[in-house]
C-alpha atoms as a PDB file:
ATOM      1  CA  UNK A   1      14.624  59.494 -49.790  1.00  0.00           C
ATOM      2  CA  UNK A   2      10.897  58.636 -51.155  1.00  0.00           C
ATOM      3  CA  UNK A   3       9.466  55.903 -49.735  1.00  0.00           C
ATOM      4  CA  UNK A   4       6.519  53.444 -50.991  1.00  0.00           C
ATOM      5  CA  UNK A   5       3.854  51.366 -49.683  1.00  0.00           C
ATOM      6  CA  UNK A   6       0.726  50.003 -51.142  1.00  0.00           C
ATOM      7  CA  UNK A   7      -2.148  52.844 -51.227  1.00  0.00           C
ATOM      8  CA  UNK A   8      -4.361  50.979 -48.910  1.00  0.00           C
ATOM      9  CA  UNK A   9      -1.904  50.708 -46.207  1.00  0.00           C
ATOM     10  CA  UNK A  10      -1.667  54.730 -46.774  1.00  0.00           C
ATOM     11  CA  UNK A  11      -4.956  55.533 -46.408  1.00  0.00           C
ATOM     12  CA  UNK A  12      -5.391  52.743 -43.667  1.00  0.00           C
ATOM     13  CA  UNK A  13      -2.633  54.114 -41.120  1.00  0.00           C
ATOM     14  CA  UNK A  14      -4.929  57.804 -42.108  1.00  0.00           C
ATOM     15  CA  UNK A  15      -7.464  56.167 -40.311  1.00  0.00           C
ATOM     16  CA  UNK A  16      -5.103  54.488 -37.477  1.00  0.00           C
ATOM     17  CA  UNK A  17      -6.617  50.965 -38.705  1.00  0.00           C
ATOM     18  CA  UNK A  18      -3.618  49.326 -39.714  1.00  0.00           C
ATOM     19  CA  UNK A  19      -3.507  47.224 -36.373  1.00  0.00           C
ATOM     20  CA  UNK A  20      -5.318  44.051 -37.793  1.00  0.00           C
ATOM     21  CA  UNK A  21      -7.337  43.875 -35.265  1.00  0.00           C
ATOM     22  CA  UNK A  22      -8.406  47.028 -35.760  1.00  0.00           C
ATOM     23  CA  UNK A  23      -9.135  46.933 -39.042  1.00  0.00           C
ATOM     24  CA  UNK A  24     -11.492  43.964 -38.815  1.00  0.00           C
ATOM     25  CA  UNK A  25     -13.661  45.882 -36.443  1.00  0.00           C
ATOM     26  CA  UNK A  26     -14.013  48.449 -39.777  1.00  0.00           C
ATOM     27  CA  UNK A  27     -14.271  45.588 -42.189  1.00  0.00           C
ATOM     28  CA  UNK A  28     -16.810  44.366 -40.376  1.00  0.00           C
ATOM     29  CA  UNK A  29     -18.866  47.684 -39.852  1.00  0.00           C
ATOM     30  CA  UNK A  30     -18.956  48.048 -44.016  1.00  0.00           C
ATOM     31  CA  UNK A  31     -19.831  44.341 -44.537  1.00  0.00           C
ATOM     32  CA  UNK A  32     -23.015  44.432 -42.361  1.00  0.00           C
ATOM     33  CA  UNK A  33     -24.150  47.374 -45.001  1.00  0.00           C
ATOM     34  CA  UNK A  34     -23.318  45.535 -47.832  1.00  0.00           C
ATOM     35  CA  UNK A  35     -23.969  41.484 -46.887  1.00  0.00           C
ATOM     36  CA  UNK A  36     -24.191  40.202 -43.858  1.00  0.00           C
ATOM     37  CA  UNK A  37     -22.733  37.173 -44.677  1.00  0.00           C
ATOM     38  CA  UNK A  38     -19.393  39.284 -45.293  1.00  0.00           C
ATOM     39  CA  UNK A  39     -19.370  39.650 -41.983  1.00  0.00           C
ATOM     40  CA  UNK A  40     -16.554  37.606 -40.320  1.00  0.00           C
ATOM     41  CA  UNK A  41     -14.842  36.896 -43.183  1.00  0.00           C
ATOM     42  CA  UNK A  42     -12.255  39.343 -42.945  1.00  0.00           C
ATOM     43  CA  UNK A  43      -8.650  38.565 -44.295  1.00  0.00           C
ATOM     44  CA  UNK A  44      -6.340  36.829 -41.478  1.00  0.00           C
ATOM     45  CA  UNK A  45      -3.639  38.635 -39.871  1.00  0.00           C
ATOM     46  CA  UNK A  46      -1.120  37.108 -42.296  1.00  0.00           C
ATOM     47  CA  UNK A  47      -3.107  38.226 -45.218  1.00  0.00           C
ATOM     48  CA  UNK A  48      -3.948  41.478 -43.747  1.00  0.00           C
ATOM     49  CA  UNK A  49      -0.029  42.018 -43.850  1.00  0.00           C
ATOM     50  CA  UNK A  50       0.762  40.965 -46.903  1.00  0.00           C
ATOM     51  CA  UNK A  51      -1.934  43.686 -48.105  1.00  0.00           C
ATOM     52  CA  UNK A  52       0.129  46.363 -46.505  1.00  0.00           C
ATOM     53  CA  UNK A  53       3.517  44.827 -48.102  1.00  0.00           C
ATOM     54  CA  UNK A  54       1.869  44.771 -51.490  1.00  0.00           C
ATOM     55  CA  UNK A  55       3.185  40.928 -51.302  1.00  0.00           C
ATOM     56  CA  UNK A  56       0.176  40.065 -53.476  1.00  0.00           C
ATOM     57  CA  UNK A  57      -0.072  37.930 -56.963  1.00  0.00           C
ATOM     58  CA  UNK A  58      -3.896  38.756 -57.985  1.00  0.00           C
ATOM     59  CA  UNK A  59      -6.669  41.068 -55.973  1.00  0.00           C
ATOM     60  CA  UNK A  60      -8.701  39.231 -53.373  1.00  0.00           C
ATOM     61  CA  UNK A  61     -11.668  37.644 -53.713  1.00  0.00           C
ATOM     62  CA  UNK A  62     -14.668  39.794 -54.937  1.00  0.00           C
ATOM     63  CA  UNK A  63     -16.143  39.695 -51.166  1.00  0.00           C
ATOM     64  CA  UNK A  64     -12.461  41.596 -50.029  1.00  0.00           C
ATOM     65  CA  UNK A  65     -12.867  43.924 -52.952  1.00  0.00           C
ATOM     66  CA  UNK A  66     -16.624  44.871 -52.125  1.00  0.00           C
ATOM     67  CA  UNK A  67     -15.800  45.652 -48.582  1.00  0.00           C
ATOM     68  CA  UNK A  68     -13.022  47.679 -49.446  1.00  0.00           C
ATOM     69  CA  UNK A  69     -14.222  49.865 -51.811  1.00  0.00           C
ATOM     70  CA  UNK A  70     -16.672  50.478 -49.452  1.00  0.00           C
ATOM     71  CA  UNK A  71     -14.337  50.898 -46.238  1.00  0.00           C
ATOM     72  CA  UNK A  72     -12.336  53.359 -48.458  1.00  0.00           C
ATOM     73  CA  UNK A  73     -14.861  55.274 -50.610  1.00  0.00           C
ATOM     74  CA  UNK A  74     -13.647  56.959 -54.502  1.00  0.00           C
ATOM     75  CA  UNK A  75     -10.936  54.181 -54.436  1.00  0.00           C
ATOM     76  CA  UNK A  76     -10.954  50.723 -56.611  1.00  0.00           C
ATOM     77  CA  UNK A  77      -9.629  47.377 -55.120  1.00  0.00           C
ATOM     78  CA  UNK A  78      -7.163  47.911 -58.164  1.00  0.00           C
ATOM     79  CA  UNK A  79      -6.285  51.466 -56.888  1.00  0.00           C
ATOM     80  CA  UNK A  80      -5.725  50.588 -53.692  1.00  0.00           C
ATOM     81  CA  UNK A  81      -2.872  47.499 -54.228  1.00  0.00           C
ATOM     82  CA  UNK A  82      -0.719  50.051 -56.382  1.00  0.00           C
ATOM     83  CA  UNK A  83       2.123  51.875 -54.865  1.00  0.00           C
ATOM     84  CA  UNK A  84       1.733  54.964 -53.358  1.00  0.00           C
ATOM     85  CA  UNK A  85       4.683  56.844 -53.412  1.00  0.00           C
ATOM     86  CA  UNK A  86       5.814  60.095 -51.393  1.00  0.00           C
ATOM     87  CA  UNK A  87       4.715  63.272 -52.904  1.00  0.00           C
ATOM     88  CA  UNK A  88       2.718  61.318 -55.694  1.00  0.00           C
ATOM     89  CA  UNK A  89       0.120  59.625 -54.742  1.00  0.00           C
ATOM     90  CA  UNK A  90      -2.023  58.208 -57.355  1.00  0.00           C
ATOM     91  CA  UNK A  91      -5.901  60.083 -57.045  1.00  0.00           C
ATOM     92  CA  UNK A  92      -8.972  58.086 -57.008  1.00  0.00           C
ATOM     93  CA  UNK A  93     -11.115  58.521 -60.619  1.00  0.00           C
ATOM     94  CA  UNK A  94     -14.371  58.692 -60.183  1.00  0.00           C
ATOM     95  CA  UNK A  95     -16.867  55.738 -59.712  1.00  0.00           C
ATOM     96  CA  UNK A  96     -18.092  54.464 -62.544  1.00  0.00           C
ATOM     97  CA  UNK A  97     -22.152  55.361 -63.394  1.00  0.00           C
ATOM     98  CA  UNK A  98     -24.001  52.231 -62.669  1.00  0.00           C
ATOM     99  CA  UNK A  99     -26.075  52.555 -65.540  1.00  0.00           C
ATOM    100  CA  UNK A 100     -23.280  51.907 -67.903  1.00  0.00           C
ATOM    101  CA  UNK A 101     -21.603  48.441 -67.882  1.00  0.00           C
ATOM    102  CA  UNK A 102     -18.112  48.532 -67.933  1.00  0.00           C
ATOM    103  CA  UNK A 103     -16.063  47.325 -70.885  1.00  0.00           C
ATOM    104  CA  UNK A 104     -13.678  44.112 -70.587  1.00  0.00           C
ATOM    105  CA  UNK A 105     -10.832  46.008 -70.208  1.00  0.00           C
ATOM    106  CA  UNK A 106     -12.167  48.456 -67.090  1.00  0.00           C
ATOM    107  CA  UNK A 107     -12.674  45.042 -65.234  1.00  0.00           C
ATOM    108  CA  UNK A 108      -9.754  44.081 -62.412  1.00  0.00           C
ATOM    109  CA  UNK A 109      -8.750  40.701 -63.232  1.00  0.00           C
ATOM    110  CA  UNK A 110     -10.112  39.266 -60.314  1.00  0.00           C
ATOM    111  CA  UNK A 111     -13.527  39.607 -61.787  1.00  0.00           C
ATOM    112  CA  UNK A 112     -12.507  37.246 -64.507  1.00  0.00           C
ATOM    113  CA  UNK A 113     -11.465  34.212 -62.387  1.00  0.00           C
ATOM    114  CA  UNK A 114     -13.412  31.544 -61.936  1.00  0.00           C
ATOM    115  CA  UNK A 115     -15.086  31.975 -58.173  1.00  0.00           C
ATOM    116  CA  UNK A 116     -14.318  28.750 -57.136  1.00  0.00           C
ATOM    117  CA  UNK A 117     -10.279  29.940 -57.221  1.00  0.00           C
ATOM    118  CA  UNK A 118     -11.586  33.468 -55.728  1.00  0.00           C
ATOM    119  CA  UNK A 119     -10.250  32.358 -52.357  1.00  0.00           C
ATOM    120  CA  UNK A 120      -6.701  31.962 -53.581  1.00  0.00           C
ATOM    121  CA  UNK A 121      -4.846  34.596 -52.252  1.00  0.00           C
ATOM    122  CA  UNK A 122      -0.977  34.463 -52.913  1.00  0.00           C
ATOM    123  CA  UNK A 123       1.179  31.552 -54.631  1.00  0.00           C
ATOM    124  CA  UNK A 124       4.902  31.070 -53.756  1.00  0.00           C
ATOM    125  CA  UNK A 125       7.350  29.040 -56.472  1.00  0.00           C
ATOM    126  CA  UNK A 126       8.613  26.936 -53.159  1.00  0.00           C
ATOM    127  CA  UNK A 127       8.014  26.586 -48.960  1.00  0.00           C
ATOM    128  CA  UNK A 128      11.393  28.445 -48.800  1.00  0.00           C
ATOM    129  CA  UNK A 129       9.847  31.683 -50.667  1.00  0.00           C
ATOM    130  CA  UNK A 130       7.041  31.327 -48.738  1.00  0.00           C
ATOM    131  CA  UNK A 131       8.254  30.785 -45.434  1.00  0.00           C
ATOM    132  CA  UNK A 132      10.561  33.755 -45.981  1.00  0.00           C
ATOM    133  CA  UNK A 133       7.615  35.986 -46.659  1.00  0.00           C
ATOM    134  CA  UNK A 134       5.434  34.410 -43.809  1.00  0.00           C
ATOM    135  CA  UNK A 135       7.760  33.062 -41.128  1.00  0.00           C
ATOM    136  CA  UNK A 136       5.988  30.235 -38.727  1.00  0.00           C
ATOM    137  CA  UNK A 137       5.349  33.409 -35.825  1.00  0.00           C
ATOM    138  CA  UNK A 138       3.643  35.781 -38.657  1.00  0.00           C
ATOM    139  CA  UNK A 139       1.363  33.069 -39.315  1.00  0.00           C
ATOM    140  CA  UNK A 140       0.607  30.772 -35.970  1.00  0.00           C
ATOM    141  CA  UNK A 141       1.063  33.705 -33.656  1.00  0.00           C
ATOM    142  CA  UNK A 142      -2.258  34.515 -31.916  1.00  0.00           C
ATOM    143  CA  UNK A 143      -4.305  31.400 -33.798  1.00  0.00           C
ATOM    144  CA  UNK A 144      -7.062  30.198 -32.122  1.00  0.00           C
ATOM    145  CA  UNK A 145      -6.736  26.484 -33.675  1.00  0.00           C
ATOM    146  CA  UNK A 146      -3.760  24.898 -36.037  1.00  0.00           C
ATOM    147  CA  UNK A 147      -4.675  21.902 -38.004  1.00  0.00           C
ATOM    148  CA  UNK A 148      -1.621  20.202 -39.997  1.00  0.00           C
ATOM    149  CA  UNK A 149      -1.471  17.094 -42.002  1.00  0.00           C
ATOM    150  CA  UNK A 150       1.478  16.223 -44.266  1.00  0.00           C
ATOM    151  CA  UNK A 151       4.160  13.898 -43.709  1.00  0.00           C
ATOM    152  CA  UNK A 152       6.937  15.324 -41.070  1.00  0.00           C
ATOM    153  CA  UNK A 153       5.075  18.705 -40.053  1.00  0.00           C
ATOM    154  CA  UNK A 154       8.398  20.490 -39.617  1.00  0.00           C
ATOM    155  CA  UNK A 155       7.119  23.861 -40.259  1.00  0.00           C
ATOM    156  CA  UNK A 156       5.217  23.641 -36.710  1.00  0.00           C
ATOM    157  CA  UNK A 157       7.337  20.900 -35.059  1.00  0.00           C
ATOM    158  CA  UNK A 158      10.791  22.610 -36.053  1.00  0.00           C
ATOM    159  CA  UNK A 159      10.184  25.730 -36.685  1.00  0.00           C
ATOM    160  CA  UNK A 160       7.891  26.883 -33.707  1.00  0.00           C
ATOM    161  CA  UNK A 161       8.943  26.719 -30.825  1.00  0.00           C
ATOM    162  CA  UNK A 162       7.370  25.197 -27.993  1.00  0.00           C
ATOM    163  CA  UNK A 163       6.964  28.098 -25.640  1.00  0.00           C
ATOM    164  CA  UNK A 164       5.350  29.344 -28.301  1.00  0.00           C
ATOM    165  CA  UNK A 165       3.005  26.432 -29.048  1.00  0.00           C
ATOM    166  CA  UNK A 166       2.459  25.871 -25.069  1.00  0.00           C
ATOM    167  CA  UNK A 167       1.050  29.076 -24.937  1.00  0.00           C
ATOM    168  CA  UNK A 168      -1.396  29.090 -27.708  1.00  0.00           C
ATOM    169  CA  UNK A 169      -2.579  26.051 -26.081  1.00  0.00           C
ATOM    170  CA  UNK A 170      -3.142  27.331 -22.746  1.00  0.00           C
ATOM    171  CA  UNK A 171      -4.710  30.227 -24.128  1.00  0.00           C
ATOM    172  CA  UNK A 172      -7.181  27.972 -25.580  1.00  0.00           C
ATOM    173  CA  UNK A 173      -5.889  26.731 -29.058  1.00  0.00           C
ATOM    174  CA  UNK A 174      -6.859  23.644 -30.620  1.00  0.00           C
ATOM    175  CA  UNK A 175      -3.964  21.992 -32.486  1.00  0.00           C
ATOM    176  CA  UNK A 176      -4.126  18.798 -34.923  1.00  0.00           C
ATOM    177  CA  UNK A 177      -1.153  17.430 -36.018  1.00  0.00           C
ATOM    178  CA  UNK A 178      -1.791  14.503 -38.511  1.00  0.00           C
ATOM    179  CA  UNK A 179       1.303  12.824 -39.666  1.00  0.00           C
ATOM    180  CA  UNK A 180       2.452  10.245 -42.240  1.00  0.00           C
ATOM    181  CA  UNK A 181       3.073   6.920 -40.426  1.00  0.00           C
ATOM    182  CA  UNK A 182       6.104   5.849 -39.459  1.00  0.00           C
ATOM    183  CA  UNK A 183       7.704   2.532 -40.945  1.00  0.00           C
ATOM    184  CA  UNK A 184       4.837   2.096 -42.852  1.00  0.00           C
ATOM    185  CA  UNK A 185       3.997   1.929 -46.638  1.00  0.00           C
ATOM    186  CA  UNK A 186       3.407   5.458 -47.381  1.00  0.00           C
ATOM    187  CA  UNK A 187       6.531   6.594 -46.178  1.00  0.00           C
ATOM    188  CA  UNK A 188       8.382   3.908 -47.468  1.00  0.00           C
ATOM    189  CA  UNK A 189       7.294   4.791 -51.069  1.00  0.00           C
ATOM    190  CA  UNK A 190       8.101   8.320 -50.298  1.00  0.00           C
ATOM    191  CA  UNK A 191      11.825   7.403 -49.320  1.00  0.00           C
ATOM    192  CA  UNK A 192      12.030   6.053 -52.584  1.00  0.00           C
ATOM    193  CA  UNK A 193      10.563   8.840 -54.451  1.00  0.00           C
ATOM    194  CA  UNK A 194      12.877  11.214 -53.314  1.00  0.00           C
ATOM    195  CA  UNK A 195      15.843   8.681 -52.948  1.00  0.00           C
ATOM    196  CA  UNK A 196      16.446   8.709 -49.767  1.00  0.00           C
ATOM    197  CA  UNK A 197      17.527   5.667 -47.400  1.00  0.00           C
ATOM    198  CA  UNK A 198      14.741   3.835 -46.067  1.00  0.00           C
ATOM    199  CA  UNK A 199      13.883   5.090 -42.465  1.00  0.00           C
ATOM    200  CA  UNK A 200      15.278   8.437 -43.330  1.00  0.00           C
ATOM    201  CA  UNK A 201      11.887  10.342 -43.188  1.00  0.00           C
ATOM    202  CA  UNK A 202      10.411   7.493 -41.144  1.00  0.00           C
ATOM    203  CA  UNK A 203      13.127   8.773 -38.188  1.00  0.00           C
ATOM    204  CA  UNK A 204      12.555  12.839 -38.750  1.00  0.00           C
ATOM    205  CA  UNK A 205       8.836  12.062 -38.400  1.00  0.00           C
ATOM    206  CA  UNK A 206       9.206   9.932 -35.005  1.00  0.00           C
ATOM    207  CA  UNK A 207      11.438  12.912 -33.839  1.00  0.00           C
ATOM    208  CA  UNK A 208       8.502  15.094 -34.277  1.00  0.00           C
ATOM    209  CA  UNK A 209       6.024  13.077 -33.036  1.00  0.00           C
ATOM    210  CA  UNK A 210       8.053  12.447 -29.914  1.00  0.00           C
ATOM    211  CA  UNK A 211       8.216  16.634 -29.464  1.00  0.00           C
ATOM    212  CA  UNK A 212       4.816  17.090 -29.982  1.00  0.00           C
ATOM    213  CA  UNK A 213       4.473  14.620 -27.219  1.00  0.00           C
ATOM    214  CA  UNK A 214       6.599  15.458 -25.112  1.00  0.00           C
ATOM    215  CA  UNK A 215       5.302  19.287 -25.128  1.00  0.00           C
ATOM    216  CA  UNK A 216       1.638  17.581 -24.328  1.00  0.00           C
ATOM    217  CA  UNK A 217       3.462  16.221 -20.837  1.00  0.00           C
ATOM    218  CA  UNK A 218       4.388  19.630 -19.927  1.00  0.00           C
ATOM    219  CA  UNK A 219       1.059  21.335 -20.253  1.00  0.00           C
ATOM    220  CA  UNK A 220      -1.841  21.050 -18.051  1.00  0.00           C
ATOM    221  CA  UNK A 221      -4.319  18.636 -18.717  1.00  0.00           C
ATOM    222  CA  UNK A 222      -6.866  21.104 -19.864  1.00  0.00           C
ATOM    223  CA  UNK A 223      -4.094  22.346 -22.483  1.00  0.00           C
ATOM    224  CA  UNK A 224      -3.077  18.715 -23.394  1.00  0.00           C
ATOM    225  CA  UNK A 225      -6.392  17.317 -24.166  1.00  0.00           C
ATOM    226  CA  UNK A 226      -6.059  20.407 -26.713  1.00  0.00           C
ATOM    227  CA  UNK A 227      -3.067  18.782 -28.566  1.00  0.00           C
ATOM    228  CA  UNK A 228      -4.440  16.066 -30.527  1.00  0.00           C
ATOM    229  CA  UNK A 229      -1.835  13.684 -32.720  1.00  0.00           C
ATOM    230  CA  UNK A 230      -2.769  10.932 -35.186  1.00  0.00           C
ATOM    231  CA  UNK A 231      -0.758   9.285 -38.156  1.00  0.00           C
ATOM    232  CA  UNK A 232      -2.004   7.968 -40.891  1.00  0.00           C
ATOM    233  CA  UNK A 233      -0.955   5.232 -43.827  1.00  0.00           C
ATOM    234  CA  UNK A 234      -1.988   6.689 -47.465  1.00  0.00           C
ATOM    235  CA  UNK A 235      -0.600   7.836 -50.244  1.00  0.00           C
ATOM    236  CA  UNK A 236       0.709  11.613 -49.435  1.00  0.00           C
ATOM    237  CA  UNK A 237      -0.787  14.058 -52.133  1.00  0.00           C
ATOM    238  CA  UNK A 238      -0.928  17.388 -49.773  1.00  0.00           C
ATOM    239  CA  UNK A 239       1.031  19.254 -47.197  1.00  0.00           C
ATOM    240  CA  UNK A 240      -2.418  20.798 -45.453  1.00  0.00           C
ATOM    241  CA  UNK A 241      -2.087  23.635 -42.581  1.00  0.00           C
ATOM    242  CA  UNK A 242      -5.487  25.693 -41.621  1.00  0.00           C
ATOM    243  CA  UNK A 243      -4.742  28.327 -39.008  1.00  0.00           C
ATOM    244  CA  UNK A 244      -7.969  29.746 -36.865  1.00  0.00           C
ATOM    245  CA  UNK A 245     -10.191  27.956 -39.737  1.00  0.00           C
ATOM    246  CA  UNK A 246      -9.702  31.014 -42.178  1.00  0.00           C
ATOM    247  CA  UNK A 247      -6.332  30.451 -43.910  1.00  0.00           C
ATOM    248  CA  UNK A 248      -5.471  27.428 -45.746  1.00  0.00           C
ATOM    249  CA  UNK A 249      -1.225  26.698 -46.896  1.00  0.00           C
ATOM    250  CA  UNK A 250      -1.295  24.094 -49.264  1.00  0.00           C
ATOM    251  CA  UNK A 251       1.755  21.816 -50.945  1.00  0.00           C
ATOM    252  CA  UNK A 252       1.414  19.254 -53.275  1.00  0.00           C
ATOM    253  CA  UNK A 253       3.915  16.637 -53.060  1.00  0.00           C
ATOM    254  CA  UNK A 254       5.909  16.374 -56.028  1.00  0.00           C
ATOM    255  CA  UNK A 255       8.311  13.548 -57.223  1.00  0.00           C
ATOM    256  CA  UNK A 256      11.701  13.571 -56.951  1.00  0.00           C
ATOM    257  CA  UNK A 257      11.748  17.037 -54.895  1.00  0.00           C
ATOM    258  CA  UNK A 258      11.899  17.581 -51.645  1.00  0.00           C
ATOM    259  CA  UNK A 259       9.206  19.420 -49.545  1.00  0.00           C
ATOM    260  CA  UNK A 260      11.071  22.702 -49.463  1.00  0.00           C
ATOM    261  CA  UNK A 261      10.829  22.507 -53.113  1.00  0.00           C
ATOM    262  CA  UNK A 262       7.338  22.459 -53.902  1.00  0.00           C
ATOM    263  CA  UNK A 263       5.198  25.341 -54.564  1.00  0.00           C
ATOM    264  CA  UNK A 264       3.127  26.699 -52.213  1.00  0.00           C
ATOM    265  CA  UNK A 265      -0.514  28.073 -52.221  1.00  0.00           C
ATOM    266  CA  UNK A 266      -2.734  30.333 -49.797  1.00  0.00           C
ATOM    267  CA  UNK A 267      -6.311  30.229 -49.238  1.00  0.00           C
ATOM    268  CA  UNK A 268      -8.588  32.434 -47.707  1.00  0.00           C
ATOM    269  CA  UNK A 269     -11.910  31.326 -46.178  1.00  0.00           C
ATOM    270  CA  UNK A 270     -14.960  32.460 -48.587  1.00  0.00           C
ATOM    271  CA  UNK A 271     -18.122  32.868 -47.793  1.00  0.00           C
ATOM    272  CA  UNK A 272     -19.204  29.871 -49.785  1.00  0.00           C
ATOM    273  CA  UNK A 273     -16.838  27.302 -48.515  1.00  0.00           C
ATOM    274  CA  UNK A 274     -18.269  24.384 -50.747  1.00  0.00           C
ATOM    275  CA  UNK A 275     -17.320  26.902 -53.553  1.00  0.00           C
ATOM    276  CA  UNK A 276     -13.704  27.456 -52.938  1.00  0.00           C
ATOM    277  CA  UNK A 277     -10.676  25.769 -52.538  1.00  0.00           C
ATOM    278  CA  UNK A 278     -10.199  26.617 -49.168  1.00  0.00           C
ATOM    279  CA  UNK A 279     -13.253  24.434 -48.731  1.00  0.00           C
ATOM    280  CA  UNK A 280     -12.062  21.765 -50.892  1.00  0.00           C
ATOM    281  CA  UNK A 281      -8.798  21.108 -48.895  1.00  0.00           C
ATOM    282  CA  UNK A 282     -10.493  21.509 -45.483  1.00  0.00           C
ATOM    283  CA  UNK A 283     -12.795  18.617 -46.428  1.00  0.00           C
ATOM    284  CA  UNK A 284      -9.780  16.555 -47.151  1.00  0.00           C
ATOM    285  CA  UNK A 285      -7.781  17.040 -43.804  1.00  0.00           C
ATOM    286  CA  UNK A 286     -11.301  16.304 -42.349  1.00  0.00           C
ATOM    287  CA  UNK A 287     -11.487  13.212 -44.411  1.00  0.00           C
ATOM    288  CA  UNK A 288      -7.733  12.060 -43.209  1.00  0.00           C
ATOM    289  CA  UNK A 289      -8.570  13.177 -39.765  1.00  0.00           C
ATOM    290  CA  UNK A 290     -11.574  10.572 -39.346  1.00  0.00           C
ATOM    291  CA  UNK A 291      -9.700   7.788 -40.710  1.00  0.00           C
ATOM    292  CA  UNK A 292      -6.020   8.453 -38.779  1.00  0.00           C
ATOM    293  CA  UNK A 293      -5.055   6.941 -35.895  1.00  0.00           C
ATOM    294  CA  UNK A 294      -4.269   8.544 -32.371  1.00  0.00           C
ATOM    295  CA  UNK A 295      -0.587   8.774 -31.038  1.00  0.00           C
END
């Protein structure tokens, strides 16, 4: 039976480089002759994966595309996101002459998006989709810090578990956890948006305060002083998560729909952060972060 797989995860596992870690040793080799500011700004590990899944909505970001046409030389970024399937593989054409600009049509639609939405690397219709395609362990395993602000957190609170969590912190993990207040005004207008009783989200947000809490008694008090939990009293626009300050989920609260309901958006850190959205939404957890208080 044929199989398929995205051509760059083909010509990636020729190589043995399809261990992430692996393959931003390489990425980083063919950045530094191209720009060195592409260096470091490799895809994340969930990203990384959902390149070898062909899980993808649009190319990367020009920066991705320029490092991979030159990790992978005779291909296109375009080329290398199609399927490859067993006993016909699609062939590389040949690199365009420099000299001649290319036509509208010979340009990969990533080229014609605005840069400031460059870093937008996948969109799901829901949190469901999303966390089916990127379940909490594909993207918190291995993190080196976790920022979330929203209103109950349950993707992190719920949904990893604290072994898990413990251990990232004792390996050195920063976590933020920034969550609506409890009992006050915010929430309250939230329970009414959605129709819910009052205190219903007001109780599944103390619940995961009190876990978070709890799990910063267990650890040592090196690892504790790395779990740091504030709540705040505004009016909730965003579901914000930043893992290892390079991949940004983002869910805009809508009304009358639950969380789980509300489409879901990936960013990838760019090398001009003021430029992207990935910047944009870091500077507003920031901006919540300084005026929250600490639990």
């Amino acid at each position: 039976m044929a199989t398929t797989e995205t051509v760059l995860k083909n010509l990636l596992k020729q190589q043995h480089l399809q261990e992430h870690r692996l393959f931003l040793r390489a990425y980083d080799r063919a950045a530094s002759k191209l720009d060195k500011e592409l260096i470091g700004s490799g895809p994340s590990k969930a990203t990384f994966y959902r390149w070898l899944a062909g899980q993808m909505t649009r190319l990367p970001h020009p920066g991705h595309c320029r490092v991979l046409e030159a990790m992978l030389p005779g291909w296109t970024a375009d080329e290398l996101f199609q399927l490859w399937t067993d006993g016909a593989p699609p062939q590389p054409r040949l690199q365009p002459d420099d000299s001649q600009p290319r036509t509208a049509a010979e340009l990969p639609q990533v080229y014609a998006r605005p840069a400031r939405l460059a870093d937008l690397s996948a969109v799901f219709t829901s949190r469901t989709e999303f966390t089916h395609e990127l379940p909490p362990a594909v993207l918190f395993d291995g993190a080196t810090s976790i920022r979330c602000a929203g209103l109950s957190l349950n993707m992190l609170c719920q949904q990893y578990g604290d072994r898990a969590l413990g251990a990232l912190l004792d390996a050195g993990c920063k976590v933020q956890l920034l969550f609506l207040r409890p009992r006050g005004e915010a929430i309250t207008a939230r329970e009414n948006e959605e129709g819910l009783t009052t205190g219903h989200l007001s109780m599944l947000t103390e619940l995961n305060i009190e876990v978070a809490q709890r799990l910063r008694r267990k650890l040592s008090t090196e690892s504790a002083e790395r779990l740091c939990i504030r709540t705040y009293d505004e009016t909730i626009r965003f579901n914000i998560t930043i893992v290892s300050d390079r991949t940004c989920v983002v869910q805009p609260y809508l009304p009358d729909a639950r969380g789980l309901d509300a489409p879901t958006f990936i960013a990838d850190r760019a090398a001009d952060d003021d430029a992207s959205l990935y910047g944009i939404f870091n500077g507003v957890f920031d901006s919540l972060w300084e005026r929250a208080e600490s639990q």
